[in-house]
PDB file of N, CA and C in Angstrom:
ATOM      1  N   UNK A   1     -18.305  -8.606   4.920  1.00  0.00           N
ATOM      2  CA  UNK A   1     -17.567  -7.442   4.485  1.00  0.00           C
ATOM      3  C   UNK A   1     -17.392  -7.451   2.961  1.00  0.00           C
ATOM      4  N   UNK A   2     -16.890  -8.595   2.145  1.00  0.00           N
ATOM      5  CA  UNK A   2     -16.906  -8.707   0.676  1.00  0.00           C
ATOM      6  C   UNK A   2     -18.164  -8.356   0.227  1.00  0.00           C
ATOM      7  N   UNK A   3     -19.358  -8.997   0.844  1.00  0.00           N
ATOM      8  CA  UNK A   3     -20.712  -8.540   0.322  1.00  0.00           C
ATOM      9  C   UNK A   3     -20.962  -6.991  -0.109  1.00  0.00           C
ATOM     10  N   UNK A   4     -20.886  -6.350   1.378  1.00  0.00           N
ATOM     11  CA  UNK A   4     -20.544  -4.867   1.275  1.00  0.00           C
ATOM     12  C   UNK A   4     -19.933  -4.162   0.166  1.00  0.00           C
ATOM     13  N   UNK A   5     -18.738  -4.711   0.149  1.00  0.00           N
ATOM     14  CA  UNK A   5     -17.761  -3.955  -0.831  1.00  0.00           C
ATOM     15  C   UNK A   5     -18.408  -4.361  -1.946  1.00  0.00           C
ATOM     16  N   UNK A   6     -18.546  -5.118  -2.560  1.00  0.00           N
ATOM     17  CA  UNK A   6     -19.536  -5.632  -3.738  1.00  0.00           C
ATOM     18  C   UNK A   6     -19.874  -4.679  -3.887  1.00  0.00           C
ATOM     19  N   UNK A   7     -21.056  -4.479  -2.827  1.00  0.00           N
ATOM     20  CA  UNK A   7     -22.426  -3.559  -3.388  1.00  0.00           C
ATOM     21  C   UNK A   7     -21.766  -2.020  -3.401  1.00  0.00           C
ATOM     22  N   UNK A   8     -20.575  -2.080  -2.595  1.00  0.00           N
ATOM     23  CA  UNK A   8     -20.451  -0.513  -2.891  1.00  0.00           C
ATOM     24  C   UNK A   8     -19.708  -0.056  -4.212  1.00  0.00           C
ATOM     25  N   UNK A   9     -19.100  -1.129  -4.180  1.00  0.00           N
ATOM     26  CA  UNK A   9     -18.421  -0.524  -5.476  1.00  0.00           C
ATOM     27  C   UNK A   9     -19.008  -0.640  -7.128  1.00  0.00           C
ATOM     28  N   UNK A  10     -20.251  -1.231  -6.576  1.00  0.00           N
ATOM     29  CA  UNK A  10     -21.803  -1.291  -7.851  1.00  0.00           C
ATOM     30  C   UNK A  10     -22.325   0.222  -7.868  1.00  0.00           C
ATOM     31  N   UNK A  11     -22.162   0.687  -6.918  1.00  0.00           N
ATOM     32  CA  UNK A  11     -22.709   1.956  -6.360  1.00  0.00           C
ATOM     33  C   UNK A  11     -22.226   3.374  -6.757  1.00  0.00           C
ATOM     34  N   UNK A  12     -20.226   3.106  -6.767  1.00  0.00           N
ATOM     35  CA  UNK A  12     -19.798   4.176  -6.525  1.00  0.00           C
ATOM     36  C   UNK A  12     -19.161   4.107  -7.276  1.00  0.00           C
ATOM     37  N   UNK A  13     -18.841   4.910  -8.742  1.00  0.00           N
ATOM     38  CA  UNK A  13     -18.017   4.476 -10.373  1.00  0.00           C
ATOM     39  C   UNK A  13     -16.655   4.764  -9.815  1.00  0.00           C
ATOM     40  N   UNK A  14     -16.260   5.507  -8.744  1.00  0.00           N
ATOM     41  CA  UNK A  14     -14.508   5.710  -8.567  1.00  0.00           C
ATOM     42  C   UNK A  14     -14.235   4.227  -8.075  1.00  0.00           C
ATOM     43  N   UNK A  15     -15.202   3.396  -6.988  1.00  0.00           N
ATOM     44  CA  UNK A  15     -14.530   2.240  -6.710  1.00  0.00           C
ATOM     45  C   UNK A  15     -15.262   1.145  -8.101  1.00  0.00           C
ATOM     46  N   UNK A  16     -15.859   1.214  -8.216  1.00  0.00           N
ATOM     47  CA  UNK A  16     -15.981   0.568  -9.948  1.00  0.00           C
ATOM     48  C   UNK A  16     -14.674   0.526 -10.751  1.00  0.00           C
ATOM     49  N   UNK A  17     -14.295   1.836 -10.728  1.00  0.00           N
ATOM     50  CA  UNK A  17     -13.426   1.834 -11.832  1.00  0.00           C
ATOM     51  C   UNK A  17     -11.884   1.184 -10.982  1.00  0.00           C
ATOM     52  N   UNK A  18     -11.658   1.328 -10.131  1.00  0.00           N
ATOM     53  CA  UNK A  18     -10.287   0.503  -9.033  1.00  0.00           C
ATOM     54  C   UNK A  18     -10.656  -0.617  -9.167  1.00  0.00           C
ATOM     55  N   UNK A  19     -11.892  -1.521  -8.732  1.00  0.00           N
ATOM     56  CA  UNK A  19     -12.191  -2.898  -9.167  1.00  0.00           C
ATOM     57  C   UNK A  19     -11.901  -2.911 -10.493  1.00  0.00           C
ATOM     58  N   UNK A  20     -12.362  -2.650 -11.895  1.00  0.00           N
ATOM     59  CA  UNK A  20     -11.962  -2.825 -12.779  1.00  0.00           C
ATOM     60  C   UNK A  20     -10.431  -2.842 -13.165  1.00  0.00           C
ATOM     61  N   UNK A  21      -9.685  -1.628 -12.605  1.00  0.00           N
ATOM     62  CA  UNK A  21      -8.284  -1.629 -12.707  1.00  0.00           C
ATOM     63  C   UNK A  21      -7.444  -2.684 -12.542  1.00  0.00           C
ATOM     64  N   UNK A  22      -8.059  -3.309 -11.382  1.00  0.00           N
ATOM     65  CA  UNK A  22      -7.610  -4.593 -10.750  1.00  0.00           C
ATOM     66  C   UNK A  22      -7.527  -5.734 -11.714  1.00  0.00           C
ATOM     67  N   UNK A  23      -9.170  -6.033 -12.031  1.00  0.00           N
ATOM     68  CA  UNK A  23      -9.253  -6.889 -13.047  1.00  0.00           C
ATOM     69  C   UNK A  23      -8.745  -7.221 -13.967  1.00  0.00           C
ATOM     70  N   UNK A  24      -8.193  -5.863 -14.574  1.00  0.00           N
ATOM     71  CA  UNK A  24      -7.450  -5.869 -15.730  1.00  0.00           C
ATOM     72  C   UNK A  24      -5.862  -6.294 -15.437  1.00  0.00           C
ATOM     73  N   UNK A  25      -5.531  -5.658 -14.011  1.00  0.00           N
ATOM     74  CA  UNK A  25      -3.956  -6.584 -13.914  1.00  0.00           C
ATOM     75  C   UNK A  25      -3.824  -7.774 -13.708  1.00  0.00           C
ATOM     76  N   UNK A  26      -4.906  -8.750 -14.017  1.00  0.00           N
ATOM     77  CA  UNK A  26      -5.266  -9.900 -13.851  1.00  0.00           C
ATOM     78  C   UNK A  26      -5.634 -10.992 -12.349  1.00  0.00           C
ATOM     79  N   UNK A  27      -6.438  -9.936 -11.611  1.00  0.00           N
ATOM     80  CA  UNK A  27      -6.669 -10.128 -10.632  1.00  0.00           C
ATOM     81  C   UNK A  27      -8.348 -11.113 -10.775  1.00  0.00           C
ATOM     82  N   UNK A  28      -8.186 -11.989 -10.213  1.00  0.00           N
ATOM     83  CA  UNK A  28      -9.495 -12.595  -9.410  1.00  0.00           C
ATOM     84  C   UNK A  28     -11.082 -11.988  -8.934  1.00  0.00           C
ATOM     85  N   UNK A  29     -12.024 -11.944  -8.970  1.00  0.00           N
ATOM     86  CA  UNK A  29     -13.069 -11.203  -8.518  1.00  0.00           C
ATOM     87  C   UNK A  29     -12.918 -11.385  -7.204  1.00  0.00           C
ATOM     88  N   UNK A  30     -12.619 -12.144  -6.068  1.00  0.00           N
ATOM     89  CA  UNK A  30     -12.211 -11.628  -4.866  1.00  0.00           C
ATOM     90  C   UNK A  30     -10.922 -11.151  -4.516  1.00  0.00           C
ATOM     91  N   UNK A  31      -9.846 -11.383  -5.284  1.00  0.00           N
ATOM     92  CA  UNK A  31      -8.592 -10.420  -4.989  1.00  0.00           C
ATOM     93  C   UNK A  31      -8.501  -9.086  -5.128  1.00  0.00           C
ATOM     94  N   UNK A  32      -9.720  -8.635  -6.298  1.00  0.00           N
ATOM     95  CA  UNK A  32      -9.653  -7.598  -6.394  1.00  0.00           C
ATOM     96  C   UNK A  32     -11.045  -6.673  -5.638  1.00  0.00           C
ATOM     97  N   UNK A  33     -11.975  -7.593  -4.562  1.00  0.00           N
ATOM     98  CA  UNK A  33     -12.810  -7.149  -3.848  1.00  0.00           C
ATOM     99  C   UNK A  33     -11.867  -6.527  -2.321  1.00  0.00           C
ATOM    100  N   UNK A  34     -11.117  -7.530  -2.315  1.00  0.00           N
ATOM    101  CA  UNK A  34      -9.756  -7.693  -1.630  1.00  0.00           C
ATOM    102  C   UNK A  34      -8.972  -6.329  -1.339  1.00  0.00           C
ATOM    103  N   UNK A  35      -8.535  -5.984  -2.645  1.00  0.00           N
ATOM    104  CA  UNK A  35      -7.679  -4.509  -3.009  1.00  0.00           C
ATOM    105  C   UNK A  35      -8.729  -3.502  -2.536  1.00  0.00           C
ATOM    106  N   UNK A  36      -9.412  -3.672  -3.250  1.00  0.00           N
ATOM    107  CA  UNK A  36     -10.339  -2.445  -2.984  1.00  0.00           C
ATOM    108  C   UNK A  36     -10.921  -2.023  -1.327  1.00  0.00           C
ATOM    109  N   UNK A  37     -11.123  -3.207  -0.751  1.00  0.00           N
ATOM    110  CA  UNK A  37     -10.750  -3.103   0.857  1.00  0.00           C
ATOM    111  C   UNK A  37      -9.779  -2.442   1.191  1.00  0.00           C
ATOM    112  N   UNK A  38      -8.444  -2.699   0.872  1.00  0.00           N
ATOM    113  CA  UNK A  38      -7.713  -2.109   1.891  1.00  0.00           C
ATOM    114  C   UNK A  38      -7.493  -0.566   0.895  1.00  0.00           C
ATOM    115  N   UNK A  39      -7.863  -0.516  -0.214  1.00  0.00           N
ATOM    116  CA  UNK A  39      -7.996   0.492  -0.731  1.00  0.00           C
ATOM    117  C   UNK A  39      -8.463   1.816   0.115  1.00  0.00           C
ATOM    118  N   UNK A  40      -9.682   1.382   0.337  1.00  0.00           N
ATOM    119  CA  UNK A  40     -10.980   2.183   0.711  1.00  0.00           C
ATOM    120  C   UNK A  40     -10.625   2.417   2.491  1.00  0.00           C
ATOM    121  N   UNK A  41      -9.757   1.409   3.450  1.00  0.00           N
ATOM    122  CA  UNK A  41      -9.240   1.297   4.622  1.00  0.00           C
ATOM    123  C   UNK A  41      -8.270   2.842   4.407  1.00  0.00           C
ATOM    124  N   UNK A  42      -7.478   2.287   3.618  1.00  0.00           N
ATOM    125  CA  UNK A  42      -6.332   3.530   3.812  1.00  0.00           C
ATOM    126  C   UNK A  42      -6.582   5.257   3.419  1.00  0.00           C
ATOM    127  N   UNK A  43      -8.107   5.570   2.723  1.00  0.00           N
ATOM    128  CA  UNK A  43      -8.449   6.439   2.519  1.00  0.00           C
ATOM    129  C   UNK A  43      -9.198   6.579   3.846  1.00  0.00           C
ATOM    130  N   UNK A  44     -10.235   6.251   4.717  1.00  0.00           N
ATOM    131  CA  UNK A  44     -10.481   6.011   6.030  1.00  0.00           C
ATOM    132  C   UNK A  44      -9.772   6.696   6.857  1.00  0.00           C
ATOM    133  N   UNK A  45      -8.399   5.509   6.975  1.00  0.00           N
ATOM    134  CA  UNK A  45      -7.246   6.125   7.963  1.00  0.00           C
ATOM    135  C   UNK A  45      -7.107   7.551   7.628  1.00  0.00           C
ATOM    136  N   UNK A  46      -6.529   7.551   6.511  1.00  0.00           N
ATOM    137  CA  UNK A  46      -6.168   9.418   5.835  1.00  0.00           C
ATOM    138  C   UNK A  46      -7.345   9.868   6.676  1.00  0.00           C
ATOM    139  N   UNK A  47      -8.671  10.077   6.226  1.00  0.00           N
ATOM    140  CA  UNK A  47      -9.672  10.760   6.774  1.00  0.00           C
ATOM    141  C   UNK A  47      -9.321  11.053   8.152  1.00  0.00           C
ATOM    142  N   UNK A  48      -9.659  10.023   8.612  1.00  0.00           N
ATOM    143  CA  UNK A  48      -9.524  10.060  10.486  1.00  0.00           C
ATOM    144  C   UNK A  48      -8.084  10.702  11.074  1.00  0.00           C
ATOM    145  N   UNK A  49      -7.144  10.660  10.561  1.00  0.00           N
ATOM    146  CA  UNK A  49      -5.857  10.813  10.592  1.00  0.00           C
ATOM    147  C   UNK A  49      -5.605  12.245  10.820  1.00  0.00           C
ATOM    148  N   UNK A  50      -6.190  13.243   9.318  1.00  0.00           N
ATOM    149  CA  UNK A  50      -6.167  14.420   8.765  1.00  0.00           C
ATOM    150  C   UNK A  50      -7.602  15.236   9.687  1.00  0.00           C
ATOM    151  N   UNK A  51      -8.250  14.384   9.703  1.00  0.00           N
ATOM    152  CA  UNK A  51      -9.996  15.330  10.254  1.00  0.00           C
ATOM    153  C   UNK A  51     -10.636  15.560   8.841  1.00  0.00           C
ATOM    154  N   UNK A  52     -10.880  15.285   8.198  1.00  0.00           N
ATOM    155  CA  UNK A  52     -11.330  15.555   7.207  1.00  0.00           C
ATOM    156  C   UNK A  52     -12.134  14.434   6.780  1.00  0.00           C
ATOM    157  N   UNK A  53     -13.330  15.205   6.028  1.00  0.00           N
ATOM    158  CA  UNK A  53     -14.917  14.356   5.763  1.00  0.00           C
ATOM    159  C   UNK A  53     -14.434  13.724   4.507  1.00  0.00           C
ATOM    160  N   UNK A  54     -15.143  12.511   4.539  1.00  0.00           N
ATOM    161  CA  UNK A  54     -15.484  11.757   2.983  1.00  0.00           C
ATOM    162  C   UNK A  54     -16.120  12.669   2.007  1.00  0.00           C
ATOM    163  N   UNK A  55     -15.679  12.307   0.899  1.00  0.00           N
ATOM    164  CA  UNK A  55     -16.259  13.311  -0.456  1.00  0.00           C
ATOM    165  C   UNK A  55     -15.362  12.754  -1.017  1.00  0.00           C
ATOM    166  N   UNK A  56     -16.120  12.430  -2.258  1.00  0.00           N
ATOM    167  CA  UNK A  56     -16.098  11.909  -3.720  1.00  0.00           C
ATOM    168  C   UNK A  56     -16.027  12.938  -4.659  1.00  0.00           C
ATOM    169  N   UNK A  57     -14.889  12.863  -5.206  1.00  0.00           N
ATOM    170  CA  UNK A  57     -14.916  14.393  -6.345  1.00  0.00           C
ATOM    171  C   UNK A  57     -14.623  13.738  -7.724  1.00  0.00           C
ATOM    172  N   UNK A  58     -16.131  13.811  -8.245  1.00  0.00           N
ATOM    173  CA  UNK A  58     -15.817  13.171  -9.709  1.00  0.00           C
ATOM    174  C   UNK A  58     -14.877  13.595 -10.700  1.00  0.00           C
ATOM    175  N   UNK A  59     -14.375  13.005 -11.837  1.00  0.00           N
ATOM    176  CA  UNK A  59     -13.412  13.212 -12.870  1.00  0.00           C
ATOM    177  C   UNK A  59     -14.346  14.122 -13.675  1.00  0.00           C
ATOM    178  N   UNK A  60     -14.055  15.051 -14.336  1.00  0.00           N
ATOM    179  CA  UNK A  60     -14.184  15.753 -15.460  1.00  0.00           C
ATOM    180  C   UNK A  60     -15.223  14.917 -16.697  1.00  0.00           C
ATOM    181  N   UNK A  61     -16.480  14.998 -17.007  1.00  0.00           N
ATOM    182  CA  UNK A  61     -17.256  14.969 -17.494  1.00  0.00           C
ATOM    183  C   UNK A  61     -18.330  13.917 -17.247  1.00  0.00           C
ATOM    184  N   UNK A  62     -18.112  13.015 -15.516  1.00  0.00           N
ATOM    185  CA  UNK A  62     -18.488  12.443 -15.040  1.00  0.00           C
ATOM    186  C   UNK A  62     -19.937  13.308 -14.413  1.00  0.00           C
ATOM    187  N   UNK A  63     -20.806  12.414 -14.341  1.00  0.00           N
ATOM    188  CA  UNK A  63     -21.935  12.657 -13.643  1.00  0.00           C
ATOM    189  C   UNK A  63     -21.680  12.525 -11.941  1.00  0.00           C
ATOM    190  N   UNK A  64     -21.974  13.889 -11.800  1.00  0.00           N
ATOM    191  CA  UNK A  64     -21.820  13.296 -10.011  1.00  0.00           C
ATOM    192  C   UNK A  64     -22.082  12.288  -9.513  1.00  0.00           C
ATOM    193  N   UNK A  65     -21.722  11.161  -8.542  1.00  0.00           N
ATOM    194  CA  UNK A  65     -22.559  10.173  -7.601  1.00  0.00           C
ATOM    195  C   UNK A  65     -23.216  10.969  -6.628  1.00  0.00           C
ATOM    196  N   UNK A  66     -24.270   9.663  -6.116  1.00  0.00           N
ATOM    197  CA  UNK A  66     -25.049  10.829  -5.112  1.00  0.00           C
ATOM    198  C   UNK A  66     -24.516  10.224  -3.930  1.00  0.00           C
ATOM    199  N   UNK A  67     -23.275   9.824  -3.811  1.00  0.00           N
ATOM    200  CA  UNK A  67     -22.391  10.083  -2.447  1.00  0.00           C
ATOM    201  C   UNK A  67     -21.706  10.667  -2.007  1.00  0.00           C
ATOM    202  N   UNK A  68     -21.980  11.931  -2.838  1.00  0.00           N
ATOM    203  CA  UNK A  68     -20.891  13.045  -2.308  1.00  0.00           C
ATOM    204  C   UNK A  68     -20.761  13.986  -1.591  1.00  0.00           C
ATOM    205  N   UNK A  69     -21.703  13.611  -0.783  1.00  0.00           N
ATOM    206  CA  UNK A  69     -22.521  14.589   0.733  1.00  0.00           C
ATOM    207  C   UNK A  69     -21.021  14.258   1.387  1.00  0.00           C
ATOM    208  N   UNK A  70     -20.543  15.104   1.543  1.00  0.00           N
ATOM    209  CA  UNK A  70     -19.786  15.058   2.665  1.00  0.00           C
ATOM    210  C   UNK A  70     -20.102  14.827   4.254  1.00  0.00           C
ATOM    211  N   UNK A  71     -19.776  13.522   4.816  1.00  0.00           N
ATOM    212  CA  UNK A  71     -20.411  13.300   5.953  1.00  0.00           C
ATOM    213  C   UNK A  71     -19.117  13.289   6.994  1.00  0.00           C
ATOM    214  N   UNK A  72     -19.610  14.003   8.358  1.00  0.00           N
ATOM    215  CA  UNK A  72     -19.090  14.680   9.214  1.00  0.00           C
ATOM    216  C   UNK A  72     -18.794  13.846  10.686  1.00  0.00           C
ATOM    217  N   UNK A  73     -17.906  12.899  10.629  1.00  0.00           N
ATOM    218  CA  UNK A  73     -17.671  11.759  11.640  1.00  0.00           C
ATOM    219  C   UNK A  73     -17.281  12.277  13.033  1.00  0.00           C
ATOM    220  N   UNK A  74     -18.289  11.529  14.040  1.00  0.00           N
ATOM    221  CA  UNK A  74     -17.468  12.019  15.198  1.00  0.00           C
ATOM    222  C   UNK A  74     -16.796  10.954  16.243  1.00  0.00           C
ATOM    223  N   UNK A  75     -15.671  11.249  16.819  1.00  0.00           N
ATOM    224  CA  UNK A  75     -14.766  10.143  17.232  1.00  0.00           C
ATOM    225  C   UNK A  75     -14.664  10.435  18.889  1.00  0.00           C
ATOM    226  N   UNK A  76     -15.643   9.371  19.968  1.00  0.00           N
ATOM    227  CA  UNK A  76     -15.652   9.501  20.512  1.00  0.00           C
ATOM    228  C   UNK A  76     -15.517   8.199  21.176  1.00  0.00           C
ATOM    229  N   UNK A  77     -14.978   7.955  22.579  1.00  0.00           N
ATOM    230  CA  UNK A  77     -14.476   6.441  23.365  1.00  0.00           C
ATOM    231  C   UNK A  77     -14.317   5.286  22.411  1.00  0.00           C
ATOM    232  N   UNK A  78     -14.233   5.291  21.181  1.00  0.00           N
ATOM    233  CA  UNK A  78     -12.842   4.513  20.475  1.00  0.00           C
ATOM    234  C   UNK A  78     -14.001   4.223  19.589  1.00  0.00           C
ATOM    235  N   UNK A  79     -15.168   5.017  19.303  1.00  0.00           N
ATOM    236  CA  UNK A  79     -16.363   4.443  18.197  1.00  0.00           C
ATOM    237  C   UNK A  79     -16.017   5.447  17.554  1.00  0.00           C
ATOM    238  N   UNK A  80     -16.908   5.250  16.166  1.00  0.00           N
ATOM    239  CA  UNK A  80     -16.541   6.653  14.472  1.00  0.00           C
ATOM    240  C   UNK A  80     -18.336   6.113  14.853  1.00  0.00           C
ATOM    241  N   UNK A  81     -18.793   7.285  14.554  1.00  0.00           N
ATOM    242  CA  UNK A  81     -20.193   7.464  13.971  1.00  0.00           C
ATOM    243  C   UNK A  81     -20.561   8.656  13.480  1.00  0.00           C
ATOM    244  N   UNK A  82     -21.751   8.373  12.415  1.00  0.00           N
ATOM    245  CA  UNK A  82     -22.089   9.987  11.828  1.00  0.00           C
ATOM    246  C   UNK A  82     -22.653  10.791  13.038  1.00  0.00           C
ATOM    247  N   UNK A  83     -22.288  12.196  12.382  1.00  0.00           N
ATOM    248  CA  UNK A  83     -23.161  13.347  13.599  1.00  0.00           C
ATOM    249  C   UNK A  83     -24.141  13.391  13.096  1.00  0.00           C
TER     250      UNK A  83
END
């Protein structure tokens, strides 16, 4: 799972920039792989919670990521998978 988060947050400059945030409050490179887990958990929950798709909405003069397809989860006998 740390592996993962690694690579995603190499990937995705909003969790880049929360890892970095971290760093800077003088956090550890796994404490703050750490944060960003349950970070990224509690936006999840929200999702699933609310019904509402993942999407990444960049800051103001940011280059889009190309993860911002909004993808459309379906929740069926206690699994999440894409439609």
């Amino acid at each position: 799972m740390m592996i993962g988060l690694d690579r995603h947050r190499k990937y995705v400059p909003e969790s880049q920039k929360y890892y970095e945030k971290k760093r800077g409050e003088g956090k550890k490179h796994n404490q703050a792989i750490r944060a960003l887990g349950r970070h990224l958990c509690r936006i999840i929950y929200k999702m699933l919670k609310e019904g509402r798709e993942y999407e990444i909405r960049p800051e103001k003069g940011y280059k889009q990521s190309p993860f911002t397809t909004a993808l459309p989860l379906e929740i069926s006998s206690g699994m999440i998978r894409p439609e």
